[in-house]
PDB file of N, CA and C in Angstrom:
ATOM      1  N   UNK A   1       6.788 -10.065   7.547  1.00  0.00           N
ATOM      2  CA  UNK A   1       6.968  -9.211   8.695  1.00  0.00           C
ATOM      3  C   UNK A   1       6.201  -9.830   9.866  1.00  0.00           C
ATOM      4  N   UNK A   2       6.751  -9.772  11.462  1.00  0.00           N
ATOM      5  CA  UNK A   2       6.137 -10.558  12.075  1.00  0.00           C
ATOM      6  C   UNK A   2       6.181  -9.294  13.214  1.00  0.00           C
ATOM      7  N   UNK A   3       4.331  -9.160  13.392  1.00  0.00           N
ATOM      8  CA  UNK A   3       4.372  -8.472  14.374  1.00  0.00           C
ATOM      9  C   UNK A   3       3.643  -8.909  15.583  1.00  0.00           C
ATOM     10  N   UNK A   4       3.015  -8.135  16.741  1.00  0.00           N
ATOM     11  CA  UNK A   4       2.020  -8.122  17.700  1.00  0.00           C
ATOM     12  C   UNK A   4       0.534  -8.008  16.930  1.00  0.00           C
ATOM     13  N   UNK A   5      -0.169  -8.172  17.653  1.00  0.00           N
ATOM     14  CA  UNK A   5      -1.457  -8.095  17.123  1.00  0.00           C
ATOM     15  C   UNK A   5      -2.067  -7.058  18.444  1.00  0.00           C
ATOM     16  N   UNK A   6      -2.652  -6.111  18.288  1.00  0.00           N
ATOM     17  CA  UNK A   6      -3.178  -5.334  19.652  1.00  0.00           C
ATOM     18  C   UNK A   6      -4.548  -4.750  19.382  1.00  0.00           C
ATOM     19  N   UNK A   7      -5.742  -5.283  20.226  1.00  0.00           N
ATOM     20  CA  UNK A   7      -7.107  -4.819  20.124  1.00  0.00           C
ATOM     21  C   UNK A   7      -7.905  -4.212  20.900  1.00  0.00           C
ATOM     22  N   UNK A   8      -7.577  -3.590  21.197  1.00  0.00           N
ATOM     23  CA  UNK A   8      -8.919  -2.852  22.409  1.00  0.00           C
ATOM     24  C   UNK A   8      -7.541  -3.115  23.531  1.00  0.00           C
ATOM     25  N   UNK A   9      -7.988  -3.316  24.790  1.00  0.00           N
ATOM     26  CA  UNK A   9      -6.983  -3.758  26.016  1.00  0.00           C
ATOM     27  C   UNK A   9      -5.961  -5.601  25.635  1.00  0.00           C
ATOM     28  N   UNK A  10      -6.226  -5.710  24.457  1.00  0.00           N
ATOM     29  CA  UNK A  10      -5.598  -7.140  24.064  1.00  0.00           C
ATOM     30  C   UNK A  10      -4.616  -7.469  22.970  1.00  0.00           C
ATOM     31  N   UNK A  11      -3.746  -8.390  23.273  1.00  0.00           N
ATOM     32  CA  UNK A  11      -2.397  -8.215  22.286  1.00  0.00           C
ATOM     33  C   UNK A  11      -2.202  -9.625  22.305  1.00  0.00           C
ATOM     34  N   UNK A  12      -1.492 -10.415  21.098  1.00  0.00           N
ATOM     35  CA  UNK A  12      -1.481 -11.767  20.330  1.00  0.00           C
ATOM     36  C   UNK A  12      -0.307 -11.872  21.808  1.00  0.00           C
ATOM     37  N   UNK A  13      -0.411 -13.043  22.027  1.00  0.00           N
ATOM     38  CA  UNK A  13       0.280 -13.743  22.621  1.00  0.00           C
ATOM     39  C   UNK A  13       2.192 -13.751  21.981  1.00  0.00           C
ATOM     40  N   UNK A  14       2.179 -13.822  20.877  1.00  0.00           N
ATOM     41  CA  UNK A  14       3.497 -14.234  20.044  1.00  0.00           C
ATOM     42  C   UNK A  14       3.281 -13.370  19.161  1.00  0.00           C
ATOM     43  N   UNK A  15       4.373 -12.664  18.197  1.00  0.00           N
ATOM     44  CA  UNK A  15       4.271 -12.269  17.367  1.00  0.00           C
ATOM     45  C   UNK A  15       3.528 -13.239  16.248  1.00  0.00           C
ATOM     46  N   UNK A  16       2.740 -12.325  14.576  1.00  0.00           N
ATOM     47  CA  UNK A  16       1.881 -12.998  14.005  1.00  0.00           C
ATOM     48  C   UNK A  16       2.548 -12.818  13.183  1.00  0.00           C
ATOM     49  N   UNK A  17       3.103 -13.389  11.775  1.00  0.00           N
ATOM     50  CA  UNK A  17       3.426 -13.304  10.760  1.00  0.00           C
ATOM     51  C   UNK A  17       2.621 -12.481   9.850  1.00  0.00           C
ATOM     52  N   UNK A  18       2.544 -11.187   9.494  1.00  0.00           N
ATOM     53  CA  UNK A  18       1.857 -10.479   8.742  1.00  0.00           C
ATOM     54  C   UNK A  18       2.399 -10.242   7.330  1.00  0.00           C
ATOM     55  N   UNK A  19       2.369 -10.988   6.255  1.00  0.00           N
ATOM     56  CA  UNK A  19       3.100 -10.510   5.069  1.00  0.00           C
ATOM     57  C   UNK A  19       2.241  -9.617   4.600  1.00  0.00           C
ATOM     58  N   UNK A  20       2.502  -8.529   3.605  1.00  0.00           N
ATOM     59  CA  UNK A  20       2.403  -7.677   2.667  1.00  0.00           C
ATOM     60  C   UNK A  20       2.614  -7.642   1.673  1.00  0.00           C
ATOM     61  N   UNK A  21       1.977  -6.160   0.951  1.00  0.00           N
ATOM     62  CA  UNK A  21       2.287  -6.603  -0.605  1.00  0.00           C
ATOM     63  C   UNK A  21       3.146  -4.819  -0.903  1.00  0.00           C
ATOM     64  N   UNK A  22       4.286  -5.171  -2.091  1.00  0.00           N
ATOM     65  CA  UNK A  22       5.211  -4.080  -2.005  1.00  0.00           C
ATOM     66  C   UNK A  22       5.883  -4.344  -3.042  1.00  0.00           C
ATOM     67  N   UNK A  23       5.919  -3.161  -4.078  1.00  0.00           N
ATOM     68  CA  UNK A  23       6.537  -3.456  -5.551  1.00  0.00           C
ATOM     69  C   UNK A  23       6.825  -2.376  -6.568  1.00  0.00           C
ATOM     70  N   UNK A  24       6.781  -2.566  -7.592  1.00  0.00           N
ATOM     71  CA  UNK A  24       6.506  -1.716  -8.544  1.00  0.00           C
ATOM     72  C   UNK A  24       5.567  -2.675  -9.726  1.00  0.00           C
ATOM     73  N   UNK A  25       4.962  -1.521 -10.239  1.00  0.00           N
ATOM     74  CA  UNK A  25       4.224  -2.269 -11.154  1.00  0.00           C
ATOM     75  C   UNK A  25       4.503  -0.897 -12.589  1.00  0.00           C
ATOM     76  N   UNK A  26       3.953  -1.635 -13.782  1.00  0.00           N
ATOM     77  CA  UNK A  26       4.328  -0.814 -15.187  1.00  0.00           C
ATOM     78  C   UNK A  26       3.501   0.506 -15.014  1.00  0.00           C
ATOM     79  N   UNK A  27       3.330   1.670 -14.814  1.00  0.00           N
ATOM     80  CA  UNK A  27       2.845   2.579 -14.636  1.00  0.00           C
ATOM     81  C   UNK A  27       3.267   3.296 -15.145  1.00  0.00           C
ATOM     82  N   UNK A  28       3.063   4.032 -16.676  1.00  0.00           N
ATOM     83  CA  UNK A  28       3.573   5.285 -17.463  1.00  0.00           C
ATOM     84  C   UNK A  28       2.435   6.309 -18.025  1.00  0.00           C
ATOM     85  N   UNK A  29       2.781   7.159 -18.452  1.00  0.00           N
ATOM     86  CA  UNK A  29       2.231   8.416 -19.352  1.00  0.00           C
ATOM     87  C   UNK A  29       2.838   8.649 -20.918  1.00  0.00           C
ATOM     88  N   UNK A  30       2.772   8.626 -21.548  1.00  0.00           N
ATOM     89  CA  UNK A  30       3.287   8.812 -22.784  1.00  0.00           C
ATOM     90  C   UNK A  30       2.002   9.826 -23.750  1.00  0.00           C
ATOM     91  N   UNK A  31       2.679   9.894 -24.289  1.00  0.00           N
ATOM     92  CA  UNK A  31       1.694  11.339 -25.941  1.00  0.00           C
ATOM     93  C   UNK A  31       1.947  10.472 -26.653  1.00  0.00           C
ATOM     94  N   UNK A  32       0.055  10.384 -26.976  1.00  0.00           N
ATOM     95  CA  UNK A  32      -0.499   9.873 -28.472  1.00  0.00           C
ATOM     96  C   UNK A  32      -0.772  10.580 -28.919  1.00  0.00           C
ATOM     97  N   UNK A  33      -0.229  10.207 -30.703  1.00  0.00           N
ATOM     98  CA  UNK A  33      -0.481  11.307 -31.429  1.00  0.00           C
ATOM     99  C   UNK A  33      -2.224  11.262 -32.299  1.00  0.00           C
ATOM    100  N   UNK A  34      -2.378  10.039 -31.611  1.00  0.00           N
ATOM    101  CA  UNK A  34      -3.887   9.646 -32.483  1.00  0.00           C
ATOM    102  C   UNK A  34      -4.927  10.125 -31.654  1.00  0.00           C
ATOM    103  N   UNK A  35      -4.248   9.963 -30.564  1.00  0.00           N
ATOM    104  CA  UNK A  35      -5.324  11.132 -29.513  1.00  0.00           C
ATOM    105  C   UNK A  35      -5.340  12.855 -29.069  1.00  0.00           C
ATOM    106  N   UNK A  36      -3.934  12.743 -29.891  1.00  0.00           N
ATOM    107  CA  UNK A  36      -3.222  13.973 -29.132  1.00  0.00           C
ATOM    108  C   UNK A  36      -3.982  14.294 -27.488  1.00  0.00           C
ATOM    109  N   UNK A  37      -3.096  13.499 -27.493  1.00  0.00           N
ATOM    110  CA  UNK A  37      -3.546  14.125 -25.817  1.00  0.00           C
ATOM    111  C   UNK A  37      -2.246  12.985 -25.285  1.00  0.00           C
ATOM    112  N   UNK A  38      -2.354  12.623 -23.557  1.00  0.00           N
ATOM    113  CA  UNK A  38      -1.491  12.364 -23.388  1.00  0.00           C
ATOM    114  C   UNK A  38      -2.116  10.404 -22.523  1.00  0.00           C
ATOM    115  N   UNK A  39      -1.628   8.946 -23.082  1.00  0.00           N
ATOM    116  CA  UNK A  39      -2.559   7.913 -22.569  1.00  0.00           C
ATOM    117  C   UNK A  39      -1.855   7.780 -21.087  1.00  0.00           C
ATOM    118  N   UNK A  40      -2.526   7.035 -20.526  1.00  0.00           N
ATOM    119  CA  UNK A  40      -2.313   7.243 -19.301  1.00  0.00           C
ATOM    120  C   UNK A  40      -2.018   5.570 -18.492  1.00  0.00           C
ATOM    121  N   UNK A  41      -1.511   5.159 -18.235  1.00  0.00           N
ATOM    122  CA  UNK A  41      -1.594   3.312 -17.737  1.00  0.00           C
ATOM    123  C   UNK A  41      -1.181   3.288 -15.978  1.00  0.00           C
ATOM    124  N   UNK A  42      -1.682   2.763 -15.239  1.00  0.00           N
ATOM    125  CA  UNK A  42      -1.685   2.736 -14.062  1.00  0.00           C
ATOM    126  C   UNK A  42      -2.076   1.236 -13.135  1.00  0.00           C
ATOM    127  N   UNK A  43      -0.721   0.931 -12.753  1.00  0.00           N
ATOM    128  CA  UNK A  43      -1.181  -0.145 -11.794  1.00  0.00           C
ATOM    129  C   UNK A  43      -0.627  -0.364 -10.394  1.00  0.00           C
ATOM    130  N   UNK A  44      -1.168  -0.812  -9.964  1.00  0.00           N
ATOM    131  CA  UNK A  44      -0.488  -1.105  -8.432  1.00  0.00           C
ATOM    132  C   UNK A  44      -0.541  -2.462  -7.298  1.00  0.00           C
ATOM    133  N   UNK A  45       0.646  -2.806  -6.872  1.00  0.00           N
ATOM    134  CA  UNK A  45       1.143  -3.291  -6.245  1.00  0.00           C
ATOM    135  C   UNK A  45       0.203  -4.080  -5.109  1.00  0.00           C
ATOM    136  N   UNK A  46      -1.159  -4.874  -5.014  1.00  0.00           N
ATOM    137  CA  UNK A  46      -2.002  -5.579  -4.091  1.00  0.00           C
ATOM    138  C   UNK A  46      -2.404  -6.470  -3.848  1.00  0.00           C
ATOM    139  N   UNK A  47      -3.081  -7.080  -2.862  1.00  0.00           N
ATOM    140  CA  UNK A  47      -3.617  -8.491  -2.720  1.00  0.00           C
ATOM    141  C   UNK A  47      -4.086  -9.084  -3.425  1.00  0.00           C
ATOM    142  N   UNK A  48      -3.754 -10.409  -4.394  1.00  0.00           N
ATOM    143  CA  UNK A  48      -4.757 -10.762  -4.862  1.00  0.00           C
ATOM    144  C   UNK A  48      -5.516 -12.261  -4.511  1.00  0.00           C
ATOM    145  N   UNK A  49      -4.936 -12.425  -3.679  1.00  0.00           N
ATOM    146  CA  UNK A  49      -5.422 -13.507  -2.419  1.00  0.00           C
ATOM    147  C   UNK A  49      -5.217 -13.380  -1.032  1.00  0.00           C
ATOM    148  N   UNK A  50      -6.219 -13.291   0.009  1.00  0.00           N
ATOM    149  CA  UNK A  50      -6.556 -13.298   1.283  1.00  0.00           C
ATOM    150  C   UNK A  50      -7.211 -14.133   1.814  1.00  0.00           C
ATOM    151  N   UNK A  51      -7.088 -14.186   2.793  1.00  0.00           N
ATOM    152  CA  UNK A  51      -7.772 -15.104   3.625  1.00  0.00           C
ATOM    153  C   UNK A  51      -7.859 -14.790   5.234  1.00  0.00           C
ATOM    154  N   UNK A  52      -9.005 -15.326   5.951  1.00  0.00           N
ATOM    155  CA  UNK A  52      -9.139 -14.853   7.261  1.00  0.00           C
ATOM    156  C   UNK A  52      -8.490 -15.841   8.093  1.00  0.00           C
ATOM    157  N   UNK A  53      -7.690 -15.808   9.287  1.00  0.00           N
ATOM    158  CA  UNK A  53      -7.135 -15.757  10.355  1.00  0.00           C
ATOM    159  C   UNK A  53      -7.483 -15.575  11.758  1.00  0.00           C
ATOM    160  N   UNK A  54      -7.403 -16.490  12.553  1.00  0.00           N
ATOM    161  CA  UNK A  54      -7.772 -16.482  13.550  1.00  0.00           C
ATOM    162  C   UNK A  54      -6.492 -16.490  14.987  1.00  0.00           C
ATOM    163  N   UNK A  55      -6.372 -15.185  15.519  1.00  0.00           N
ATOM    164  CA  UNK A  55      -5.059 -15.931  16.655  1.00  0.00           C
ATOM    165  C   UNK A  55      -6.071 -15.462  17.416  1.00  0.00           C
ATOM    166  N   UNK A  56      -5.778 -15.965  19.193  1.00  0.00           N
ATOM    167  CA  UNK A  56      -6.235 -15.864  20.429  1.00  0.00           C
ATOM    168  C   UNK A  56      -4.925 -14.345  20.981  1.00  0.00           C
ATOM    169  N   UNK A  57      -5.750 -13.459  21.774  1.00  0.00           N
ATOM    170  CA  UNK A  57      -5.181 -11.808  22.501  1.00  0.00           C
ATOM    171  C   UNK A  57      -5.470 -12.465  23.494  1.00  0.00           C
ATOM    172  N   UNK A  58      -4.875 -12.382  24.162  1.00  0.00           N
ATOM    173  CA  UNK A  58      -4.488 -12.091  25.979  1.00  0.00           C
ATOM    174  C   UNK A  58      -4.543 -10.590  26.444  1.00  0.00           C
ATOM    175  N   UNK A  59      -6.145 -10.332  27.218  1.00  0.00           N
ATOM    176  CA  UNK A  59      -6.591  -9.201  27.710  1.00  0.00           C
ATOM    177  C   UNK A  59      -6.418  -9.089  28.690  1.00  0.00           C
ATOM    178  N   UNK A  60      -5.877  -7.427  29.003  1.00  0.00           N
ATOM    179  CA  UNK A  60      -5.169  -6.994  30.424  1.00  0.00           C
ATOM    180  C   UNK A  60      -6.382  -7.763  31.863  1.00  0.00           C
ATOM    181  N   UNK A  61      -7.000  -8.162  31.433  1.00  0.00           N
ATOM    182  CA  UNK A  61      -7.981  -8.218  32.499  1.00  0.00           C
ATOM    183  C   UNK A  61      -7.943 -10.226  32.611  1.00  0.00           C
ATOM    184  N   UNK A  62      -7.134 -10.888  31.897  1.00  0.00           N
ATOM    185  CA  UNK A  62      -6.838 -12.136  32.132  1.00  0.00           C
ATOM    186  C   UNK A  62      -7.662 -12.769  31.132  1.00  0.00           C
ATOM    187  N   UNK A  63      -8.732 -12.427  29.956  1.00  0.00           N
ATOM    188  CA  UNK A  63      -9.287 -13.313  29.784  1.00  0.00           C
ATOM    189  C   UNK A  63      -8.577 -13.336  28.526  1.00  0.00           C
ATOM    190  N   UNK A  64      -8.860 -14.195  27.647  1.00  0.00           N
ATOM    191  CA  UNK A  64      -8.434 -14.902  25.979  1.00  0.00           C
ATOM    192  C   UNK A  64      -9.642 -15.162  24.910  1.00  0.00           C
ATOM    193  N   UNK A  65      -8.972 -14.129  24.167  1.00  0.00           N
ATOM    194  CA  UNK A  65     -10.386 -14.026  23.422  1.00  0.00           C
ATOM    195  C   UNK A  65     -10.002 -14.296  21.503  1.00  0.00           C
ATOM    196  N   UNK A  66     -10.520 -14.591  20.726  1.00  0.00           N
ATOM    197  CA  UNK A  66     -10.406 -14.427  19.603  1.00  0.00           C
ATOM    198  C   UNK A  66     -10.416 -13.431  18.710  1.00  0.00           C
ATOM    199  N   UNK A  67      -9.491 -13.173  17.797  1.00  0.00           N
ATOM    200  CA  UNK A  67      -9.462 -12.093  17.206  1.00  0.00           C
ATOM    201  C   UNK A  67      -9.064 -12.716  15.428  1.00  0.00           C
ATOM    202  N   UNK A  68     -10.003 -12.504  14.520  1.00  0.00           N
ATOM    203  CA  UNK A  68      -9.712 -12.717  13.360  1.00  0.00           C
ATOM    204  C   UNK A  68      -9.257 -11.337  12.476  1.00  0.00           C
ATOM    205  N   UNK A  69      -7.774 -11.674  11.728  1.00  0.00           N
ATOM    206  CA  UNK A  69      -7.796 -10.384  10.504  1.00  0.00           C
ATOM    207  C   UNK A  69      -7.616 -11.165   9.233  1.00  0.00           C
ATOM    208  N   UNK A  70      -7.262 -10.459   8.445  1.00  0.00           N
ATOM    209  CA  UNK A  70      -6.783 -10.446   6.894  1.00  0.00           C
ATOM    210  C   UNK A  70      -5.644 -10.842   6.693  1.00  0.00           C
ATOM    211  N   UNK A  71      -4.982 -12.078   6.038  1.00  0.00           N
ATOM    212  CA  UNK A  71      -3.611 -12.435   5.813  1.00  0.00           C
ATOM    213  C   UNK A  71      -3.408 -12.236   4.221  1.00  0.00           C
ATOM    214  N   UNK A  72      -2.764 -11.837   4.432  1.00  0.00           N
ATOM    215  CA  UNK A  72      -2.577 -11.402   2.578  1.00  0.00           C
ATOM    216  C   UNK A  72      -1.652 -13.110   2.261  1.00  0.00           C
ATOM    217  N   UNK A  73      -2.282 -13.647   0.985  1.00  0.00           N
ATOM    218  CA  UNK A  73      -1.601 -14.851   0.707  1.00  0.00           C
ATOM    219  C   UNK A  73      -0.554 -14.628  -0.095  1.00  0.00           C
ATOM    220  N   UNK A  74      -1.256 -14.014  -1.652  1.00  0.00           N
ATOM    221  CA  UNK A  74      -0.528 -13.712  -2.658  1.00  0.00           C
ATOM    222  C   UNK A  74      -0.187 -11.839  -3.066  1.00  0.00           C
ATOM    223  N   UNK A  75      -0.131 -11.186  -4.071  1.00  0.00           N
ATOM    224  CA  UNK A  75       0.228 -10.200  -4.320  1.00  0.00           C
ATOM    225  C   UNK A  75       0.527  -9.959  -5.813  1.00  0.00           C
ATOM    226  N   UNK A  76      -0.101  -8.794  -6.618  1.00  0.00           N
ATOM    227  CA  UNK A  76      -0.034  -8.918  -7.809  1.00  0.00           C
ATOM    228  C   UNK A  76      -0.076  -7.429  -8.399  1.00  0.00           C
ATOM    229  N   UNK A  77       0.144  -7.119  -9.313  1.00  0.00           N
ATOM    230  CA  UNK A  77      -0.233  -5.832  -9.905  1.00  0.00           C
ATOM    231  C   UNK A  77      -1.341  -5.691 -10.328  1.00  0.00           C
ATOM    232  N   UNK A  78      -2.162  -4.726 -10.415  1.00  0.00           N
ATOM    233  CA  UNK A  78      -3.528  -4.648 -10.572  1.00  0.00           C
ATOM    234  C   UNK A  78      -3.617  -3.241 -11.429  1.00  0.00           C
ATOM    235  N   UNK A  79      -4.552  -3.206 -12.414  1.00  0.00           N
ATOM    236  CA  UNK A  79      -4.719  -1.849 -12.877  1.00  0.00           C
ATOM    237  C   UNK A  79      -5.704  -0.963 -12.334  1.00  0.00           C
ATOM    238  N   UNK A  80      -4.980   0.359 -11.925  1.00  0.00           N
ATOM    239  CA  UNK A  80      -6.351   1.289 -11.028  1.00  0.00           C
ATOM    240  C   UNK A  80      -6.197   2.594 -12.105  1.00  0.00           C
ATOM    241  N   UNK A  81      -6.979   3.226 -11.843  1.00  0.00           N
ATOM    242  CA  UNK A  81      -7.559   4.494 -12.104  1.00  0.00           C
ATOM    243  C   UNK A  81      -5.736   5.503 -11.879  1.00  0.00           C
ATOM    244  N   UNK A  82      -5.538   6.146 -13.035  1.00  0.00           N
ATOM    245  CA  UNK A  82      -4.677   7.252 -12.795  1.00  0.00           C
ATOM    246  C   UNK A  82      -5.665   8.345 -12.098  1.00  0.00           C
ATOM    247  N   UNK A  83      -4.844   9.208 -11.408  1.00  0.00           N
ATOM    248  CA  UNK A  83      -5.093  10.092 -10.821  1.00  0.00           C
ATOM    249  C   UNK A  83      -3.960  11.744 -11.280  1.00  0.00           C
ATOM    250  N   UNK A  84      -4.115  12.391 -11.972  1.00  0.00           N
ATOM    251  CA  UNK A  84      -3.569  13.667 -12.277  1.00  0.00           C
ATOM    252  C   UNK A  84      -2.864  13.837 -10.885  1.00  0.00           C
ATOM    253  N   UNK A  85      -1.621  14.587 -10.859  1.00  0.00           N
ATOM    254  CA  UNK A  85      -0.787  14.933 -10.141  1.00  0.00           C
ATOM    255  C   UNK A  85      -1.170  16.490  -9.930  1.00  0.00           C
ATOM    256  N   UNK A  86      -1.214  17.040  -8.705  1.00  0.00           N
ATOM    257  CA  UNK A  86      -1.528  18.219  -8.196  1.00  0.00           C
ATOM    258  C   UNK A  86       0.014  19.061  -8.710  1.00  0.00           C
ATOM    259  N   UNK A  87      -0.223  19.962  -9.013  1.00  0.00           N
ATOM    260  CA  UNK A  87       0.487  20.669  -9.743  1.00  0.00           C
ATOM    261  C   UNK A  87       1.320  21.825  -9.033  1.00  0.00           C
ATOM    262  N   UNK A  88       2.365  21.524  -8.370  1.00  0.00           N
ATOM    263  CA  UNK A  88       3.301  22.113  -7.342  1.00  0.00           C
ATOM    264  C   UNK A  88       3.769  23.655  -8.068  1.00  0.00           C
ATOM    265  N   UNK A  89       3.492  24.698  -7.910  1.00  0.00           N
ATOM    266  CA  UNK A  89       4.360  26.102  -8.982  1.00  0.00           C
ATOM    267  C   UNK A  89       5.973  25.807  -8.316  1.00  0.00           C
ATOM    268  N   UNK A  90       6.252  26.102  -9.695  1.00  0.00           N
ATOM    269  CA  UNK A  90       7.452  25.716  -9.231  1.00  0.00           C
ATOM    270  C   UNK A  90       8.533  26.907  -8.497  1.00  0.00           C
ATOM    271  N   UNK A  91       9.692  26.765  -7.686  1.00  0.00           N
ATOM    272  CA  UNK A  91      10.513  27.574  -7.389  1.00  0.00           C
ATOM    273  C   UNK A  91      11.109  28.852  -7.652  1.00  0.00           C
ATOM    274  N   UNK A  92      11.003  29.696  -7.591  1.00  0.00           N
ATOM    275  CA  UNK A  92      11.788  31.010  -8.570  1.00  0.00           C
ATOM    276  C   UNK A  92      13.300  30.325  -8.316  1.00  0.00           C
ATOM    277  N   UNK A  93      14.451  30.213  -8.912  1.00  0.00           N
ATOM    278  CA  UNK A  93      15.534  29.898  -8.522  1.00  0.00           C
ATOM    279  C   UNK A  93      16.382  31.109  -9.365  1.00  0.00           C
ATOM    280  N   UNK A  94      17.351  31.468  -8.556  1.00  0.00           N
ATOM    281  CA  UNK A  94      18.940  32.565  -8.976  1.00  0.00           C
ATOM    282  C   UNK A  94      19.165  32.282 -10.225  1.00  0.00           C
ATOM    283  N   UNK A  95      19.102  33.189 -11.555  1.00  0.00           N
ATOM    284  CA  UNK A  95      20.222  32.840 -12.334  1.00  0.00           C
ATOM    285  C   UNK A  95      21.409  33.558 -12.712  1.00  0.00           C
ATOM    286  N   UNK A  96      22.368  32.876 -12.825  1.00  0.00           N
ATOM    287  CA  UNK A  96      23.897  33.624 -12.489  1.00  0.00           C
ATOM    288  C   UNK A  96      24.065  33.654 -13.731  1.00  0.00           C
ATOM    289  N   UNK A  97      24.724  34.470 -14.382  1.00  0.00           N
ATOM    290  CA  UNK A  97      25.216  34.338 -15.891  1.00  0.00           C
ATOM    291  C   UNK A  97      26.883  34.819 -15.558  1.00  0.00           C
ATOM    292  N   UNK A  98      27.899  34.482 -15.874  1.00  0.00           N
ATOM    293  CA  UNK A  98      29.338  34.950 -16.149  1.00  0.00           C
ATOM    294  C   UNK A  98      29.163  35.390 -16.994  1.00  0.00           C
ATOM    295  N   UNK A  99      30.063  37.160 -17.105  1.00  0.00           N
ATOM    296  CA  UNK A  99      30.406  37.869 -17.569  1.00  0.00           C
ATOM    297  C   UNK A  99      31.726  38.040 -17.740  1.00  0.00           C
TER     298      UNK A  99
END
């Protein structure tokens, strides 16, 4: 993805090539019966190489200044922490029966 860069009163000269990271990774829930309970596996989709970057902003006020960010190189699945799902009540919904 190639965007602007914008900092305070200052913006990249050219658009910057910003890649990202965006995926799916193996993430399930399943019931063990050796635990009875329910195991839990969780991963996600992130950097696993970066590196810093340097472009020059052109500030409304004429001057050129340096601005370093984060370039994501690579991208990988990573295992994090499940997090329990907040528990929505569910809908009352109509039920019709034919007679």
């Amino acid at each position: 993805m190639k965007s602007f860069i914008n900092h305070m009163s200052c913006q990249s000269i050219e658009e910057v090539e910003m890649p990202y990271c965006e995926g799916s990774c193996n993430t399930f829930t399943k019931y063990s019966a050796m635990a009875a309970s329910l195991d839990h596996s969780c991963a996600c989709c992130q950097e696993s190489r970066s590196s810093n970057r340097t472009v020059n902003l052109q500030c409304l006020n004429g001057d050129v200044v340096p601005y370093t960010y984060l370039h994501v190189e690579e991208c990988s699945c990573r295992h994090s922490d499940c997090h329990r799902a907040i528990r929505v009540p569910a809908r009352k919904t109509r039920s019709n029966t034919l007679v």
